[in-house]
PDB file of N, CA and C in Angstrom:
ATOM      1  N   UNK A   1     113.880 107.573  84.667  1.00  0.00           N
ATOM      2  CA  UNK A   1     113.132 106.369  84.967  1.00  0.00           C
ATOM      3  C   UNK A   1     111.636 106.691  85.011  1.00  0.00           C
ATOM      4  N   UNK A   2     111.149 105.809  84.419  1.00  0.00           N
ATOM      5  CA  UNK A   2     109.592 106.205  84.249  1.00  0.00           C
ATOM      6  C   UNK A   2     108.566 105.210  85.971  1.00  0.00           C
ATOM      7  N   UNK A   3     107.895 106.264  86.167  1.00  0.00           N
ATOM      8  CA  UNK A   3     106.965 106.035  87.306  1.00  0.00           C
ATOM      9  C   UNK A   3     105.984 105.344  87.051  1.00  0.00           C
ATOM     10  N   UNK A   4     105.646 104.501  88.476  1.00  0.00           N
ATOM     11  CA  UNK A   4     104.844 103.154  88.192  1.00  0.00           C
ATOM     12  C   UNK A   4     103.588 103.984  88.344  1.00  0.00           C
ATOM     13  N   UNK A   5     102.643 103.506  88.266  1.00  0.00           N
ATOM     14  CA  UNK A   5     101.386 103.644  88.324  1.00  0.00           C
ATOM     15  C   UNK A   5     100.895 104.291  89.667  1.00  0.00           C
ATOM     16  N   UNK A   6     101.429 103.347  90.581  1.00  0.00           N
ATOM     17  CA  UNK A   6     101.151 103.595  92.456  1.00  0.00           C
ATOM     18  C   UNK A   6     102.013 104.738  92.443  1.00  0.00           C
ATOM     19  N   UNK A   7     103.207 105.094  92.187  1.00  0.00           N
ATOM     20  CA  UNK A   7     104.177 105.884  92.608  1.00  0.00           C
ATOM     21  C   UNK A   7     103.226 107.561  92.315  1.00  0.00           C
ATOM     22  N   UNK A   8     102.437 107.445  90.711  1.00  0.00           N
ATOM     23  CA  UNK A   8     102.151 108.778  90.568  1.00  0.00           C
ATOM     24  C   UNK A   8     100.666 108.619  91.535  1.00  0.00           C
ATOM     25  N   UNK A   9      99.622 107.609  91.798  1.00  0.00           N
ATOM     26  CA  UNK A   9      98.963 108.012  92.974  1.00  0.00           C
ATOM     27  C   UNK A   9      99.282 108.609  94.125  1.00  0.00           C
ATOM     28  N   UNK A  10     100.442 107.718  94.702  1.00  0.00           N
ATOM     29  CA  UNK A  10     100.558 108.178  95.893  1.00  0.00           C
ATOM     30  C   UNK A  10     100.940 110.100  95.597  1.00  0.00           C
ATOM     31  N   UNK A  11     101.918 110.114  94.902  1.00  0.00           N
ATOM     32  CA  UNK A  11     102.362 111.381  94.063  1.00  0.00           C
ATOM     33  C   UNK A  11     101.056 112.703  94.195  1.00  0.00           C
ATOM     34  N   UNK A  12     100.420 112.054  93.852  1.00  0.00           N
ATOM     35  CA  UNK A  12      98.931 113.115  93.345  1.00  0.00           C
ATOM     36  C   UNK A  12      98.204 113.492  94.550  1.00  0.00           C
ATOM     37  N   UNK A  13      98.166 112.411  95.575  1.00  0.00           N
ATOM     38  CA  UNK A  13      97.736 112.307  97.366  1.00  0.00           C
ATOM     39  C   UNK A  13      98.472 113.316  98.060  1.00  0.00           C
ATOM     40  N   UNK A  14      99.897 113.420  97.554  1.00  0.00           N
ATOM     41  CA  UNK A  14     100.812 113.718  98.725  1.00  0.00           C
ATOM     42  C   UNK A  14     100.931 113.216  99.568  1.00  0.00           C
ATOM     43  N   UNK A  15     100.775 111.502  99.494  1.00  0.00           N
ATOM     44  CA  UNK A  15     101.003 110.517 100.338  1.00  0.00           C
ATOM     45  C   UNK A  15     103.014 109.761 100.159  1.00  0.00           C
ATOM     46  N   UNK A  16     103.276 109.472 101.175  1.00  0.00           N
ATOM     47  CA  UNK A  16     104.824 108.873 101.144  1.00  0.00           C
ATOM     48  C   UNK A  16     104.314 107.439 101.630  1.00  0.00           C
ATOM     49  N   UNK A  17     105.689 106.508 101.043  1.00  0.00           N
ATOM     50  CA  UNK A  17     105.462 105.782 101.176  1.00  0.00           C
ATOM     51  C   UNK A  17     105.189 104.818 102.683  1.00  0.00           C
ATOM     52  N   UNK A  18     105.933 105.835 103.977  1.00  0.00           N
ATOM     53  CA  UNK A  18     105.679 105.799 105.173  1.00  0.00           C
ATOM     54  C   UNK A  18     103.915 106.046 105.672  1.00  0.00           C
ATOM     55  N   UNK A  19     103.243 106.977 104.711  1.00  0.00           N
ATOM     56  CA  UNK A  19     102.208 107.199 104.815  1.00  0.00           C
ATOM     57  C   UNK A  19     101.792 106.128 104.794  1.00  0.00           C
ATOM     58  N   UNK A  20     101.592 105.588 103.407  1.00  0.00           N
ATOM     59  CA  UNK A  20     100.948 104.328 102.659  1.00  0.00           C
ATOM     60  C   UNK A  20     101.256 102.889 103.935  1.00  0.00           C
ATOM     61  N   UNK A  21     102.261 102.454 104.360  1.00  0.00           N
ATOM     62  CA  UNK A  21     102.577 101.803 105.320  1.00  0.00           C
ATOM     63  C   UNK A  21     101.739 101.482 106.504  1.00  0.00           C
ATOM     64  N   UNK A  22     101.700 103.396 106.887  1.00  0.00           N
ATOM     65  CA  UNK A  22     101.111 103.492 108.251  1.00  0.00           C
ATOM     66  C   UNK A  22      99.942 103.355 107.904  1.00  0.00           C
ATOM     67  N   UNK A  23      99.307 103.169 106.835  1.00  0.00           N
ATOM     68  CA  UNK A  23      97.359 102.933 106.447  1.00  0.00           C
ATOM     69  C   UNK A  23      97.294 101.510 106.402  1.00  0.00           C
ATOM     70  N   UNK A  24      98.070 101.388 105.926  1.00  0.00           N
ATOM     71  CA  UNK A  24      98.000  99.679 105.688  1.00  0.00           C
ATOM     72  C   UNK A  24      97.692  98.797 107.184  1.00  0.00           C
ATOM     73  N   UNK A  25      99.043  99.046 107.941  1.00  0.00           N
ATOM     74  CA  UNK A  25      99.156  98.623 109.217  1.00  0.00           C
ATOM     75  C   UNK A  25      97.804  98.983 110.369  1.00  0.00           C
ATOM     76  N   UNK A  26      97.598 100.438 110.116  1.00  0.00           N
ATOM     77  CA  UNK A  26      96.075 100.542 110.735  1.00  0.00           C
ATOM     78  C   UNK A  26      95.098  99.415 110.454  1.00  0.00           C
ATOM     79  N   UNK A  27      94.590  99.647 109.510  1.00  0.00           N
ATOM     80  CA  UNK A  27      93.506  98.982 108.969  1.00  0.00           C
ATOM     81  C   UNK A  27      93.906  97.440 109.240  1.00  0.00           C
ATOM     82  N   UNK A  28      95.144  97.412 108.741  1.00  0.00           N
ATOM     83  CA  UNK A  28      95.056  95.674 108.766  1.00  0.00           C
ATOM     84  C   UNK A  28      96.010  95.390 109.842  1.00  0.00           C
ATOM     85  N   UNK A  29      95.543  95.700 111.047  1.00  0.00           N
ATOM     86  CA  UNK A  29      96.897  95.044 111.809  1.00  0.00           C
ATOM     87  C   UNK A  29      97.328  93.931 112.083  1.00  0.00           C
ATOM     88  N   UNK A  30      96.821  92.889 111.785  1.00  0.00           N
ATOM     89  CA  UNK A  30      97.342  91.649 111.834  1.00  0.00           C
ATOM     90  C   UNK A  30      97.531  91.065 110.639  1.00  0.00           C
ATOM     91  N   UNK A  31      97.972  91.926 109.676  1.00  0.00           N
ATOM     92  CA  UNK A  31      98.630  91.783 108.407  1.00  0.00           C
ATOM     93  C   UNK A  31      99.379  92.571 107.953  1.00  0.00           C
ATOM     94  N   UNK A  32     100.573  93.005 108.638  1.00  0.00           N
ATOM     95  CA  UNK A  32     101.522  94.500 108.348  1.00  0.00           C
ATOM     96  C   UNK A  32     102.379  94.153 107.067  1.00  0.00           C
ATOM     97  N   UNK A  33     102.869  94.810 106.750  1.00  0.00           N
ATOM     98  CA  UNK A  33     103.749  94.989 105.240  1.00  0.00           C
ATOM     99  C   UNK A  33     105.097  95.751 106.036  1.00  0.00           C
ATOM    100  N   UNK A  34     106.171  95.549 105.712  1.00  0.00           N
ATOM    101  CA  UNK A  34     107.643  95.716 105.233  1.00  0.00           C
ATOM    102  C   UNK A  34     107.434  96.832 104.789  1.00  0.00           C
ATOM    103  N   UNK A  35     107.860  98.230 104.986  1.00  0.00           N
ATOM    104  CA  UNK A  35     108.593  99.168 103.802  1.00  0.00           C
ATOM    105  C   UNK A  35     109.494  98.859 103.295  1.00  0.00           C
ATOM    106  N   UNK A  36     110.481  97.577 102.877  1.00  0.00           N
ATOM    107  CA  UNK A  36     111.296  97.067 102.316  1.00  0.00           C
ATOM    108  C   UNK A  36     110.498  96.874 101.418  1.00  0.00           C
ATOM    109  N   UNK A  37     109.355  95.755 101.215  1.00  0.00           N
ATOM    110  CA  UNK A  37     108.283  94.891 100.506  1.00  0.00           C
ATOM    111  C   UNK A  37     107.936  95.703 100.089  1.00  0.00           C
ATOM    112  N   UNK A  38     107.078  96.606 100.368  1.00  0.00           N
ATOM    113  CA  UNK A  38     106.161  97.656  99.950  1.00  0.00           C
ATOM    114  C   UNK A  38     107.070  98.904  99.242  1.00  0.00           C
ATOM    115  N   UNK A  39     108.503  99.204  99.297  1.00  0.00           N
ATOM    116  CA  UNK A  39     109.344  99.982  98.424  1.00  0.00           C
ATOM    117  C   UNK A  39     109.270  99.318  97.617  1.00  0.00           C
ATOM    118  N   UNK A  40     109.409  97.743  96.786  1.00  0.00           N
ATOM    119  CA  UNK A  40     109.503  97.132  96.104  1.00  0.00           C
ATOM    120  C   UNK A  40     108.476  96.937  95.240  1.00  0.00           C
ATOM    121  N   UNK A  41     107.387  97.007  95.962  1.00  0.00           N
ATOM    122  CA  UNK A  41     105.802  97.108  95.121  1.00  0.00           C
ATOM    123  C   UNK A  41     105.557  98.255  94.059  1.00  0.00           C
ATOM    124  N   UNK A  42     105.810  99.353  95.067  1.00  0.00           N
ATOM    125  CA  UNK A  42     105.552 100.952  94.393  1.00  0.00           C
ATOM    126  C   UNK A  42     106.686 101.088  93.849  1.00  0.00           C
ATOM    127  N   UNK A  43     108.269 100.934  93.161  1.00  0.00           N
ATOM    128  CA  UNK A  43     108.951 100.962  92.568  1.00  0.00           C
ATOM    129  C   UNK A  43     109.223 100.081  91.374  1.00  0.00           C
ATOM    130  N   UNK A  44     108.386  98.875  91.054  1.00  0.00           N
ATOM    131  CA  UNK A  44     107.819  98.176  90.090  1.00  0.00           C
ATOM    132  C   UNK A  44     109.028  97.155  90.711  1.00  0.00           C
ATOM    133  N   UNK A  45     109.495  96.706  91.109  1.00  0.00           N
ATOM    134  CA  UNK A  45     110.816  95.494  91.798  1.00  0.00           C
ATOM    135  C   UNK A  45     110.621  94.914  92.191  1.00  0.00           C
ATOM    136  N   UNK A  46     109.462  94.614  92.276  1.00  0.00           N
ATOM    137  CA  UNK A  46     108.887  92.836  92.950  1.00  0.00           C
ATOM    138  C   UNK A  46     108.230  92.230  91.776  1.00  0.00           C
ATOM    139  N   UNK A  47     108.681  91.018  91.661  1.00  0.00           N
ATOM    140  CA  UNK A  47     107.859  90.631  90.532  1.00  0.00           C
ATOM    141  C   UNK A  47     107.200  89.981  90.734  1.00  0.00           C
ATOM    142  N   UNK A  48     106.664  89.240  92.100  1.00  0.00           N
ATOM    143  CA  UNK A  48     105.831  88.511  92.571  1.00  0.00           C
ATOM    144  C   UNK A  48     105.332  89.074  93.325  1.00  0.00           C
ATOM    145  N   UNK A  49     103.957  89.504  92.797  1.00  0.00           N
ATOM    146  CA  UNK A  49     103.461  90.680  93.935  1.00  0.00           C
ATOM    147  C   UNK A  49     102.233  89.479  94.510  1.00  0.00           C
ATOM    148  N   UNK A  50     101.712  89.576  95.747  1.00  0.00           N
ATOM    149  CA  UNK A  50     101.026  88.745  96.145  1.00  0.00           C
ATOM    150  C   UNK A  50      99.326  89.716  96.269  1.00  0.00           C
ATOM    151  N   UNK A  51      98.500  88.593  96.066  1.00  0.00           N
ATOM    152  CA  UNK A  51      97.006  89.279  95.648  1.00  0.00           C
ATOM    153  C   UNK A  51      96.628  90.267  97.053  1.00  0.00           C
ATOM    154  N   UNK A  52      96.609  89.424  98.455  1.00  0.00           N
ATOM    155  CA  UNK A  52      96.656  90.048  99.431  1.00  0.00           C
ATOM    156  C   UNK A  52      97.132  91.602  99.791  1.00  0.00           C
ATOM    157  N   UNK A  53      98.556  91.606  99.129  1.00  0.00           N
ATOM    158  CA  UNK A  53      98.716  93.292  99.291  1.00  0.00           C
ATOM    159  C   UNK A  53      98.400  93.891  98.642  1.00  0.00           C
ATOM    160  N   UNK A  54      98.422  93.664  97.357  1.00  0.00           N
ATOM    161  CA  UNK A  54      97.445  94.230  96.061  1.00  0.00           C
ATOM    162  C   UNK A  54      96.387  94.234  96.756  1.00  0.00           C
ATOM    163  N   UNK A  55      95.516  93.728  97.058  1.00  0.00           N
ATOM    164  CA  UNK A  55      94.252  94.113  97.644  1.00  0.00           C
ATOM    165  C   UNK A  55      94.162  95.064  98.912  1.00  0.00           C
ATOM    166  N   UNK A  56      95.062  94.864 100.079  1.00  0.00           N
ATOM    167  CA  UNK A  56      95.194  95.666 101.438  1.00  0.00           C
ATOM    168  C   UNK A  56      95.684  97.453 100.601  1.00  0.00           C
ATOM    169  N   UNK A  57      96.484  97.253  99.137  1.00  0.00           N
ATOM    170  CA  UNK A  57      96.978  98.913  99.040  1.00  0.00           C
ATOM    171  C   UNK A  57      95.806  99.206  98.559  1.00  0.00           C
ATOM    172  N   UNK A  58      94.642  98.663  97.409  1.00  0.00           N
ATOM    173  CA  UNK A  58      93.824  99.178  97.057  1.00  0.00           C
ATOM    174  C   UNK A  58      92.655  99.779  98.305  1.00  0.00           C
ATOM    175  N   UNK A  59      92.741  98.759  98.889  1.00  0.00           N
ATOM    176  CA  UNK A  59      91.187  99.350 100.166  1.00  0.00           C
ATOM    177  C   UNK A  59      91.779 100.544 100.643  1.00  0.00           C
ATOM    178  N   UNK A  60      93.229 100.548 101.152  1.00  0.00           N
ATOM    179  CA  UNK A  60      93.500 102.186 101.474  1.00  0.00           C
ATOM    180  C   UNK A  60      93.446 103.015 101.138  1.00  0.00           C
ATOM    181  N   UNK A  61      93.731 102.864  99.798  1.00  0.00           N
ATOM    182  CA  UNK A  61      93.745 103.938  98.590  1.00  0.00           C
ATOM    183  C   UNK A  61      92.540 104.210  97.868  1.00  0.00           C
ATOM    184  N   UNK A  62      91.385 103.587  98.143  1.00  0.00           N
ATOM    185  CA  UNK A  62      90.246 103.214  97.299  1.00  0.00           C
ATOM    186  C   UNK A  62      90.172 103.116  95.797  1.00  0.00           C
ATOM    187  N   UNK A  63      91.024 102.465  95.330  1.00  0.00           N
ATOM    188  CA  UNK A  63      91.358 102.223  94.087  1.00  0.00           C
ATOM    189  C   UNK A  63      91.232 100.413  93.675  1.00  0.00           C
ATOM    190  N   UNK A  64      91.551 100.618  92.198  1.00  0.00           N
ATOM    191  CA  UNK A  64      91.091  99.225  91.713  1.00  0.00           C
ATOM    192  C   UNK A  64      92.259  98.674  91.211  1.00  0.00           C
ATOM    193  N   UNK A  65      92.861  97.207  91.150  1.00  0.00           N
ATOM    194  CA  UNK A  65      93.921  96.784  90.797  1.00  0.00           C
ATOM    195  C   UNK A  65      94.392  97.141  89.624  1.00  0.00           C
ATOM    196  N   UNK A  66      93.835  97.521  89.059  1.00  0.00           N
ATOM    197  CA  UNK A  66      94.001  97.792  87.189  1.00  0.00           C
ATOM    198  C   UNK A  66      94.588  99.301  87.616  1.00  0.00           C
ATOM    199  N   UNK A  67      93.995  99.814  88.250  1.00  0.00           N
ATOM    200  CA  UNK A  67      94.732 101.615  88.625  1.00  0.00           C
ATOM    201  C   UNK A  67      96.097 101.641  89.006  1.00  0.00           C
ATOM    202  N   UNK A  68      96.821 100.082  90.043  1.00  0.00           N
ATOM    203  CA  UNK A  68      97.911 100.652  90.565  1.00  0.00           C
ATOM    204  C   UNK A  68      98.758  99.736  90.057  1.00  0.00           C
ATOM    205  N   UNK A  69      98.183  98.940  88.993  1.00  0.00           N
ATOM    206  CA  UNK A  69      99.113  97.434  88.054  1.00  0.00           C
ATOM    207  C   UNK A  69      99.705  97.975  87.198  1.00  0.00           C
ATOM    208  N   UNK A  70     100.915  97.734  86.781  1.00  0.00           N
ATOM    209  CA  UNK A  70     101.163  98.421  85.212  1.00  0.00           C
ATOM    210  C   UNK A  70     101.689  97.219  84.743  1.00  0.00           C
TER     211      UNK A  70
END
């Protein structure tokens, strides 16, 4: 199975997806994400990804939507 885009960032970080979670939830705490939701994001399985988390993974990650979209 070929790897999404986010999967080889986080990959390259040595970030998990518990990592990625726990940044999210910091920063935005009154906007937390699901590791259900967010397995679904970084495994390409949501097909309705909403702009909001697309935007909350990029500020963590300091990356640009085009970096973690495929």
């Amino acid at each position: 199975m070929q790897r999404t885009k986010l999967q080889m960032i986080l990959r390259q970080r040595d970030l998990t997806q518990k990592d990625l979670k726990k940044m999210i939830d910091e920063r935005f705490p009154d906007a937390p994400i699901s590791l259900d939701a967010l397995n679904r994001y970084i495994t390409g399985n949501r097909p309705n990804v909403q702009l909001s988390t697309i935007r909350r993974i990029c500020d963590v990650l300091d990356v640009t939507p085009n970096e973690i979209i495929d």
